[in-house]
Protein backbone atom coordinates (compact mmCIF):
# COMPACT_ATOMS: atom_id res chain seq x y z
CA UNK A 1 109.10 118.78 139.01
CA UNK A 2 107.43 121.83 139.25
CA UNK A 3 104.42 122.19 136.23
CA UNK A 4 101.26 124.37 135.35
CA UNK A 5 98.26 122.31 136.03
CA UNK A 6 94.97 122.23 135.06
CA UNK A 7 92.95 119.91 136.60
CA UNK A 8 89.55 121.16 135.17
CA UNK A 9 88.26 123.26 132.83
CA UNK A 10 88.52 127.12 134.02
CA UNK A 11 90.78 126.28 136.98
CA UNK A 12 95.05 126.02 137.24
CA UNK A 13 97.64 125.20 140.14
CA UNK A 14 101.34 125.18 140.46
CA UNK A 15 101.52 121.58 141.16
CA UNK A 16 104.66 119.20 141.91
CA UNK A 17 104.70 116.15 139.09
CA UNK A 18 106.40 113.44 138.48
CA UNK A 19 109.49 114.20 135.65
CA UNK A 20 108.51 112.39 132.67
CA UNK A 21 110.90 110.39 131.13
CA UNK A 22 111.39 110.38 127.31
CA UNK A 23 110.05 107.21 125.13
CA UNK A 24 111.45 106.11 121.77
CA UNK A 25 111.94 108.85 119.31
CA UNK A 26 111.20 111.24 122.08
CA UNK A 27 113.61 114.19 123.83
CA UNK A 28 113.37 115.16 127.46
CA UNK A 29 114.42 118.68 127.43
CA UNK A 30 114.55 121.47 130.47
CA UNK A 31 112.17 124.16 129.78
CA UNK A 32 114.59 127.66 130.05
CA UNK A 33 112.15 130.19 128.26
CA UNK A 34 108.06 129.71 127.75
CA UNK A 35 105.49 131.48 127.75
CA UNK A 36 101.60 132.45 127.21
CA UNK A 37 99.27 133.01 124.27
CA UNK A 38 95.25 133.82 123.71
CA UNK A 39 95.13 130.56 122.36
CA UNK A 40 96.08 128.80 126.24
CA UNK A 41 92.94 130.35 127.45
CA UNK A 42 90.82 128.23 124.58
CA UNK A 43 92.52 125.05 126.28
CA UNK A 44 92.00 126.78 129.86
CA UNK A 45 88.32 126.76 129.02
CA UNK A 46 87.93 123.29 128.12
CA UNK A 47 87.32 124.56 124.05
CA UNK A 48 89.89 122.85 122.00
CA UNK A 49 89.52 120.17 119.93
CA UNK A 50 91.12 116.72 121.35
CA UNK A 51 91.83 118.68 124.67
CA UNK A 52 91.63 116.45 127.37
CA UNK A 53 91.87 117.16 132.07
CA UNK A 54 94.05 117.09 133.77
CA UNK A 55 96.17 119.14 131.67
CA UNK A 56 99.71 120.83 131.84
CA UNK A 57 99.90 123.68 128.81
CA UNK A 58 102.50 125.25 126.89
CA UNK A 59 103.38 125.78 123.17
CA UNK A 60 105.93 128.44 122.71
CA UNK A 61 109.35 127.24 124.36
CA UNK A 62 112.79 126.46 124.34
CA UNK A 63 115.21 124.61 126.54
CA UNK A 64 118.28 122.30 126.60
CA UNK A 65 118.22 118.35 126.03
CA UNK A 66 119.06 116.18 128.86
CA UNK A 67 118.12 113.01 127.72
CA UNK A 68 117.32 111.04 124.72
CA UNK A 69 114.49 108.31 124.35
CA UNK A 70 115.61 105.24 122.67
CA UNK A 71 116.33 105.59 118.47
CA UNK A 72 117.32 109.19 118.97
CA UNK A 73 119.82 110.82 116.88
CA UNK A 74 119.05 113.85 115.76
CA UNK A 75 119.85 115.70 118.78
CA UNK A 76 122.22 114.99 121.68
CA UNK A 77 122.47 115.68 125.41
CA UNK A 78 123.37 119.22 125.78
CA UNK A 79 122.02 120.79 122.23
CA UNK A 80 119.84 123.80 122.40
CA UNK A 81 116.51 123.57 121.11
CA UNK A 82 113.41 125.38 119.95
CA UNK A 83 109.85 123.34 119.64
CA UNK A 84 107.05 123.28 116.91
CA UNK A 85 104.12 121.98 118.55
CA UNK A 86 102.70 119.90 115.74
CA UNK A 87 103.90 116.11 115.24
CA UNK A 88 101.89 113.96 112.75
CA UNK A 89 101.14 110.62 112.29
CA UNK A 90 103.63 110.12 109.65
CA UNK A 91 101.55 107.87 107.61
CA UNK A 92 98.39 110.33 106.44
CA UNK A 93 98.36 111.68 103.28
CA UNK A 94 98.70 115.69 104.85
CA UNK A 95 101.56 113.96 106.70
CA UNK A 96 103.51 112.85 104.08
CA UNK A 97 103.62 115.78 102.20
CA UNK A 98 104.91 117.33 105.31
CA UNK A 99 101.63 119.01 106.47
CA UNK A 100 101.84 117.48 110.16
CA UNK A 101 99.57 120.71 110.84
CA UNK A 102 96.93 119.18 108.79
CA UNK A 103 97.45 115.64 109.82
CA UNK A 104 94.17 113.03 109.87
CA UNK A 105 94.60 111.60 112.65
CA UNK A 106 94.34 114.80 115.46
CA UNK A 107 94.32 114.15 118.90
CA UNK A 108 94.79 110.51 118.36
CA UNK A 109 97.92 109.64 120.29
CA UNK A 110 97.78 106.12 119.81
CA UNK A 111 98.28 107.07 116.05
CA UNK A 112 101.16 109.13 116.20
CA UNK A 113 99.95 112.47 116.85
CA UNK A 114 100.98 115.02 119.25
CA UNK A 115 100.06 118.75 119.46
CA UNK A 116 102.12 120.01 122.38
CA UNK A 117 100.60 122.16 125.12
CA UNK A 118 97.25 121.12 123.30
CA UNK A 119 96.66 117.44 123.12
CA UNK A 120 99.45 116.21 125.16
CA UNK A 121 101.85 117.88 128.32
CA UNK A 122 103.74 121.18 127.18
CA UNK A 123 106.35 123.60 128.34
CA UNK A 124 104.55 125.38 131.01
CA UNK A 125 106.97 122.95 133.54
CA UNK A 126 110.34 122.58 134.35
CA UNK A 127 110.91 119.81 132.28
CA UNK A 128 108.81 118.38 129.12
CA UNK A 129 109.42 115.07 126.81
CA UNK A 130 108.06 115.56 123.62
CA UNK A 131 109.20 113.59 119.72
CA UNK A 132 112.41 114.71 118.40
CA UNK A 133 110.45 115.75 115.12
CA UNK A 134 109.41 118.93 117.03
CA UNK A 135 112.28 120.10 117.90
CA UNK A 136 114.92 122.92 116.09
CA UNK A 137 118.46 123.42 117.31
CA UNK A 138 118.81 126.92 117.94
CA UNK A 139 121.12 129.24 115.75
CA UNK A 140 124.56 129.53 117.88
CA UNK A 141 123.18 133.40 117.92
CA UNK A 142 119.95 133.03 119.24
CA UNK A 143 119.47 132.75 123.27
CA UNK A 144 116.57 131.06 124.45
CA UNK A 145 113.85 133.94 124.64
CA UNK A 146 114.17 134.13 120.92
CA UNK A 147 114.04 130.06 120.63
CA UNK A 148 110.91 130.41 122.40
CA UNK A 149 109.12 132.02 119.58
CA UNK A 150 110.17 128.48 117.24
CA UNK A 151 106.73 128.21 116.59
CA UNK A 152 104.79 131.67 116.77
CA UNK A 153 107.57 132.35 113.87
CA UNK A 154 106.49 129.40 111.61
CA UNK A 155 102.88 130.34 112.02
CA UNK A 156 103.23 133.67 111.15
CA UNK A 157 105.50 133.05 108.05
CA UNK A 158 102.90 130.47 106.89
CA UNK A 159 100.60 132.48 106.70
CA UNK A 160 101.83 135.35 104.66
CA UNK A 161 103.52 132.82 102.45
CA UNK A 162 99.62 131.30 102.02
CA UNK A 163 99.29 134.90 100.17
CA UNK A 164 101.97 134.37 97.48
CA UNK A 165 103.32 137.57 98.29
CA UNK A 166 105.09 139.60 95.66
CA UNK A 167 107.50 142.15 95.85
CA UNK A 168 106.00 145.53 96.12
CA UNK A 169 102.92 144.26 96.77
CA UNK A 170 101.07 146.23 99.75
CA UNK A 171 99.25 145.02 103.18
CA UNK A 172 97.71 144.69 105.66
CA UNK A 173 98.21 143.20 108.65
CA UNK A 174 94.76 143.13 111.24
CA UNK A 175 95.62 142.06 115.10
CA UNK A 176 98.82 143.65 116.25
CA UNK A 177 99.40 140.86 118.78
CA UNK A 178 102.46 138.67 118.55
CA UNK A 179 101.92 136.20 115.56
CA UNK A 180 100.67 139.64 113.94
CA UNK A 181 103.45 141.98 114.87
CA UNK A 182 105.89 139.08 113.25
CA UNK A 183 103.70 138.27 110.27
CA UNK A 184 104.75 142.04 109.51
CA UNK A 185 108.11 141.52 109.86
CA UNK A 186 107.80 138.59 107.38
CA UNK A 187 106.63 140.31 104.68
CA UNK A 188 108.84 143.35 105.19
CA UNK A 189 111.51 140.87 104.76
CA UNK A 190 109.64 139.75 101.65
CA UNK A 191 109.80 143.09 100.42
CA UNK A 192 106.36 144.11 100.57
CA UNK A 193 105.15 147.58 99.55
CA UNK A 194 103.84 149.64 101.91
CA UNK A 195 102.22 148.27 104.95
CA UNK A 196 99.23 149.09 107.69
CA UNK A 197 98.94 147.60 110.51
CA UNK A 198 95.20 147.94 112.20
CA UNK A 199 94.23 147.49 115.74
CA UNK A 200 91.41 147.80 118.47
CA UNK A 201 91.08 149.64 120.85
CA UNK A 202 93.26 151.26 124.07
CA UNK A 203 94.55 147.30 124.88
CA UNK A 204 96.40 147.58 121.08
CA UNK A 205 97.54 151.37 121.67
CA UNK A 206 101.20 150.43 122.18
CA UNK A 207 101.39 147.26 120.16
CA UNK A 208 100.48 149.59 117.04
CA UNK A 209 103.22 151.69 118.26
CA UNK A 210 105.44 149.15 118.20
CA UNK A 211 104.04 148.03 114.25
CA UNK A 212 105.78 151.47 113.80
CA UNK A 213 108.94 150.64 114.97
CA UNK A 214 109.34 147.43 113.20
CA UNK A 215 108.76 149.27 109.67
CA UNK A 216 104.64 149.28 109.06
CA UNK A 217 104.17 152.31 107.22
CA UNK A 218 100.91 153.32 109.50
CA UNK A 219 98.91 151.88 111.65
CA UNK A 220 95.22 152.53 112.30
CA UNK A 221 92.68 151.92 115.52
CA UNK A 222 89.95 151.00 113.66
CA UNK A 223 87.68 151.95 116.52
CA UNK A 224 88.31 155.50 116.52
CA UNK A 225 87.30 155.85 113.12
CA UNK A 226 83.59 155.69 111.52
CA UNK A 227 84.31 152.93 109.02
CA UNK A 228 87.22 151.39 108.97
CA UNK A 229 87.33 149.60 106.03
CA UNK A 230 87.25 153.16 104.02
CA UNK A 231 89.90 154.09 106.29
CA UNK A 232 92.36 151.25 105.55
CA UNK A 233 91.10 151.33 101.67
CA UNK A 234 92.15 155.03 101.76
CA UNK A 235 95.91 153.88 102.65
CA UNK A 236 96.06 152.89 99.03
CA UNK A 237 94.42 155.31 97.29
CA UNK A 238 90.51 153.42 98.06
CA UNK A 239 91.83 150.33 95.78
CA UNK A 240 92.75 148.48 99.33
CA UNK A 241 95.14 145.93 99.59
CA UNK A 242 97.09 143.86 97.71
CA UNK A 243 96.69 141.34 100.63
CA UNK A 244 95.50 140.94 104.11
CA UNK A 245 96.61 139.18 106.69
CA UNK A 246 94.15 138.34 109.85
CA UNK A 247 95.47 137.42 113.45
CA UNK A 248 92.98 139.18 115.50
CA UNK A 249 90.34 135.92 115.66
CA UNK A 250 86.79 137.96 116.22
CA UNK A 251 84.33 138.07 113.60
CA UNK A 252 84.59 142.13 113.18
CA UNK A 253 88.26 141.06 112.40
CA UNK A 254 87.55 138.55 109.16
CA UNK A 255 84.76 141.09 108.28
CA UNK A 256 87.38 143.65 108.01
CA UNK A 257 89.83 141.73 106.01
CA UNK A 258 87.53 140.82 103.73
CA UNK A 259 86.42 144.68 103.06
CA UNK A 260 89.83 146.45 102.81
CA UNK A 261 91.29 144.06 100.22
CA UNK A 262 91.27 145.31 96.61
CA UNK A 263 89.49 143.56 93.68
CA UNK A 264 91.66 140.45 92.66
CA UNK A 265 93.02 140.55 96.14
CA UNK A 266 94.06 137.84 98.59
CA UNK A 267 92.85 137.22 102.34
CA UNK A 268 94.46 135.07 104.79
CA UNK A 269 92.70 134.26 108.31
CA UNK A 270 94.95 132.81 110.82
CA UNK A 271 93.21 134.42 114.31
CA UNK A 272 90.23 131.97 115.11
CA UNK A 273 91.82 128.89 115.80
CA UNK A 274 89.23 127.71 118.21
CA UNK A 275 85.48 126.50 117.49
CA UNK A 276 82.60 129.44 118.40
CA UNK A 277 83.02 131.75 116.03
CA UNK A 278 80.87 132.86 113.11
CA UNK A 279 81.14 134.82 110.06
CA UNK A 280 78.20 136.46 109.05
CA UNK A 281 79.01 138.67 105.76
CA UNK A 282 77.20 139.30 102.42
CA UNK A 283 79.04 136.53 99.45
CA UNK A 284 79.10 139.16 97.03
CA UNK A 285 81.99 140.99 98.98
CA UNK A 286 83.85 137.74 97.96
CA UNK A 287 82.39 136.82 94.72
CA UNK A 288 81.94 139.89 93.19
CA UNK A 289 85.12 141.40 94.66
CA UNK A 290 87.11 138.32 92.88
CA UNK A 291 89.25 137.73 96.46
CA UNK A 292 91.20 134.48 97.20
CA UNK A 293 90.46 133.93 100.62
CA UNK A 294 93.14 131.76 102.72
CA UNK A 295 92.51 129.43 105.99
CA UNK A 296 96.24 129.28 107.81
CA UNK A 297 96.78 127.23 110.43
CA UNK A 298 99.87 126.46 112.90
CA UNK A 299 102.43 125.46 109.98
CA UNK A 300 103.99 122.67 108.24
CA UNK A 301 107.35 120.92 108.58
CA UNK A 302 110.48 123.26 108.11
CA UNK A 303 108.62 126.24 108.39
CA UNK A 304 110.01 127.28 111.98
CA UNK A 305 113.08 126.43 110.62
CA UNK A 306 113.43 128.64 107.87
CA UNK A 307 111.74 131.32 110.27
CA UNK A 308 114.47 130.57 112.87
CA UNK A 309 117.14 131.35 109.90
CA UNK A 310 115.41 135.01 109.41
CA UNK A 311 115.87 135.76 113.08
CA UNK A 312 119.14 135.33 113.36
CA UNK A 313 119.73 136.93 110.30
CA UNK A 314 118.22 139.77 111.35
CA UNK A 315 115.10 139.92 109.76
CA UNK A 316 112.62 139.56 112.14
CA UNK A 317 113.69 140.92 115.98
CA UNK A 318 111.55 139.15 118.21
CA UNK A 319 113.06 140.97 121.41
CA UNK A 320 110.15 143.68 120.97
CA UNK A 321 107.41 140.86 121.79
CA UNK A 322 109.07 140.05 124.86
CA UNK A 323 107.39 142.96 127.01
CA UNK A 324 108.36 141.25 131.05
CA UNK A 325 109.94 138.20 132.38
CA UNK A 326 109.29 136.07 135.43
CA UNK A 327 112.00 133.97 136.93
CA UNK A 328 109.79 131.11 138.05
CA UNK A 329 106.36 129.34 137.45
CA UNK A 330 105.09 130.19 140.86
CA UNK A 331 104.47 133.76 138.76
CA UNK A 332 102.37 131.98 136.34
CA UNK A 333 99.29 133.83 137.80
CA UNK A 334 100.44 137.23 137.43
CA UNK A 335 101.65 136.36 134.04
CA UNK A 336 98.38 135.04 132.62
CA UNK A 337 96.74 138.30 133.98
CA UNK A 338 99.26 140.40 132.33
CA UNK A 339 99.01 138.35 129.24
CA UNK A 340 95.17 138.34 128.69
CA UNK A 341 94.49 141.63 130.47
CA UNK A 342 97.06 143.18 127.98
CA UNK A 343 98.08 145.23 130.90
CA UNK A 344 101.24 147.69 131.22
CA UNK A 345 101.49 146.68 127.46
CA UNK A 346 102.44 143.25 127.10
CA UNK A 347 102.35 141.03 124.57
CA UNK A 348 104.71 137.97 125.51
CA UNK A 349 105.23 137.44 129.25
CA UNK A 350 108.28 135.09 129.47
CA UNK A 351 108.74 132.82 132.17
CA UNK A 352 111.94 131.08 133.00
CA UNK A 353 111.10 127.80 135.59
């Protein structure tokens, strides 16, 4: 089968593999819609946690199931499915409570755990095999572009739900990108107050356009004014906001966050998934500013699924994210470009192997 390869840090091919075939409790399932995120290029350069060359990427995907690994019955030959890329160890105490995105026992395969695309093969191929815990059947509404964003939905839901968001509550949302742009949706659907979405630069011009269009109230480019936390704080009458919620991963980002929320207010940071970062900000912003300050990462079990429910009701529209679409993997290169190069204003580049 045909797969994205990376055989070395900082270096991919479009390489013919063998098919894999599933295990026990695993699913082989052909990859229909997948597609690319800032957080591939952290694996690309060799800086993930438990990553591990050769390696074939891919975490946001979709596809039908052609063949079941013995002890299978959740799914059958034929079903449509969406995948969360977190499976746990199942015997940790994170695990147990559900919190396979939290589980002990990372990277370590021979334990259970799976993060897929990261730690072991993902959907970047024409075929994948991966535990039947990750996967959702898709809504009979939902085609597979939307099943694709399985996971990019769960994150993004976790996260605002880490705020205990309250009905007429306002926020912000920094990083316009795609777990942003849907982390907005979310709490629109939540029935937030009013809403500003902040970006960076020319690269986030038409993705804080699009913020507009799905129902944030305004949206700022914090570099074209002189200090942007004033200018966000201004949105709500220089109190700030209720809550923030981070997804742009930079250190000016957190900063930011933790300036434009208002006294008593609560801060989530989802963006820097990946080690090398550092936050370098005076405590009394915190302390003295009385904030609850959130880590969110990936999400637990039956996030997606609940996320998966809002999209087909209606409540989050994913098709925005979906800027262009490439018919096979052999376009991977382009795509990548497009995808990190933000260019002709994309945010999700889908491919279809």
């Amino acid at each position: 089968m045909k797969a994205v390869y990376y055989p070395e840090p900082n270096k991919f091919e479009i390489r013919d593999i063998p098919m894999p075939e599933p295990g026990p409790g695993e699913v082989l399932i052909k990859v229909r819609s997948t597609t690319i995120c800032a957080t591939d290029m952290k694996v690309f350069i060799g800086n993930w946690p438990g990553g591990k060359f050769p390696h074939t990427p891919g975490h946001e995907w979709s596809g039908d199931v052609v063949a079941l690994g013995e002890g299978v019955n959740k799914v059958k030959v034929g079903d449509r499915v969406g995948v969360e890329v977190h499976v746990g160890c199942g015997a940790c105490e994170p695990c147990i409570n559900g919190m396979y995105n939290l589980c002990e026992n990372y990277g370590n395969r021979a334990l259970g755990h799976q993060h897929i695309g990261f730690t072991v093969p993902g959907g970047l191929a024409e075929y994948c095999a991966v535990s039947v815990k990750a996967v959702h059947r898709l809504p009979d509404g939902l085609d597979y572009d939307q099943g694709a964003m399985t996971d990019n939905i769960g994150v993004a839901l976790h996260a605002v739900e880490r705020t205990g968001l309250r009905a007429g509550e306002n926020v912000v949302v920094i990083g316009p990108g795609a777990i942003g742009l849907l982390a907005l949706q979310c709490a629109r659907a939540m029935s937030a107050g009013k809403i500003v979405v902040a970006g960076a630069g020319a690269g986030d011009a038409e993705r804080l356009q699009t913020a507009l269009k799905y129902g944030a109230d305004e949206a700022i480019d914090v570099l074209a004014v002189e200090n942007a936390a004033e200018a966000i704080k201004a949105k709500f009458d220089g109190r700030g906001a209720d809550v923030v919620i981070e997804f742009a991963g930079s250190e000016p980002a957190a900063k930011l966050a933790l300036s434009c929320a208002r006294r008593g207010g609560r801060v989530t940071l989802g963006g820097a998934t990946g080690p090398g970062r550092n936050l370098n900000i005076d405590l009394s912003v915190i302390v003295r500013g009385h904030l609850d300050v959130f880590g969110s990462v990936a999400n637990p079990r039956w996030v997606s699924a609940r996320g998966l429910r809002m999209i087909e009701r209606g409540d989050v529209d994913v098709r925005p994210l979906m800027t262009h679409h490439f018919n096979s993997l052999d376009d991977f290169g382009t795509a990548w470009r497009m995808t990190h190069q933000k260019e002709d204003g994309a945010i999700r580049v889908m491919i279809h192997p």
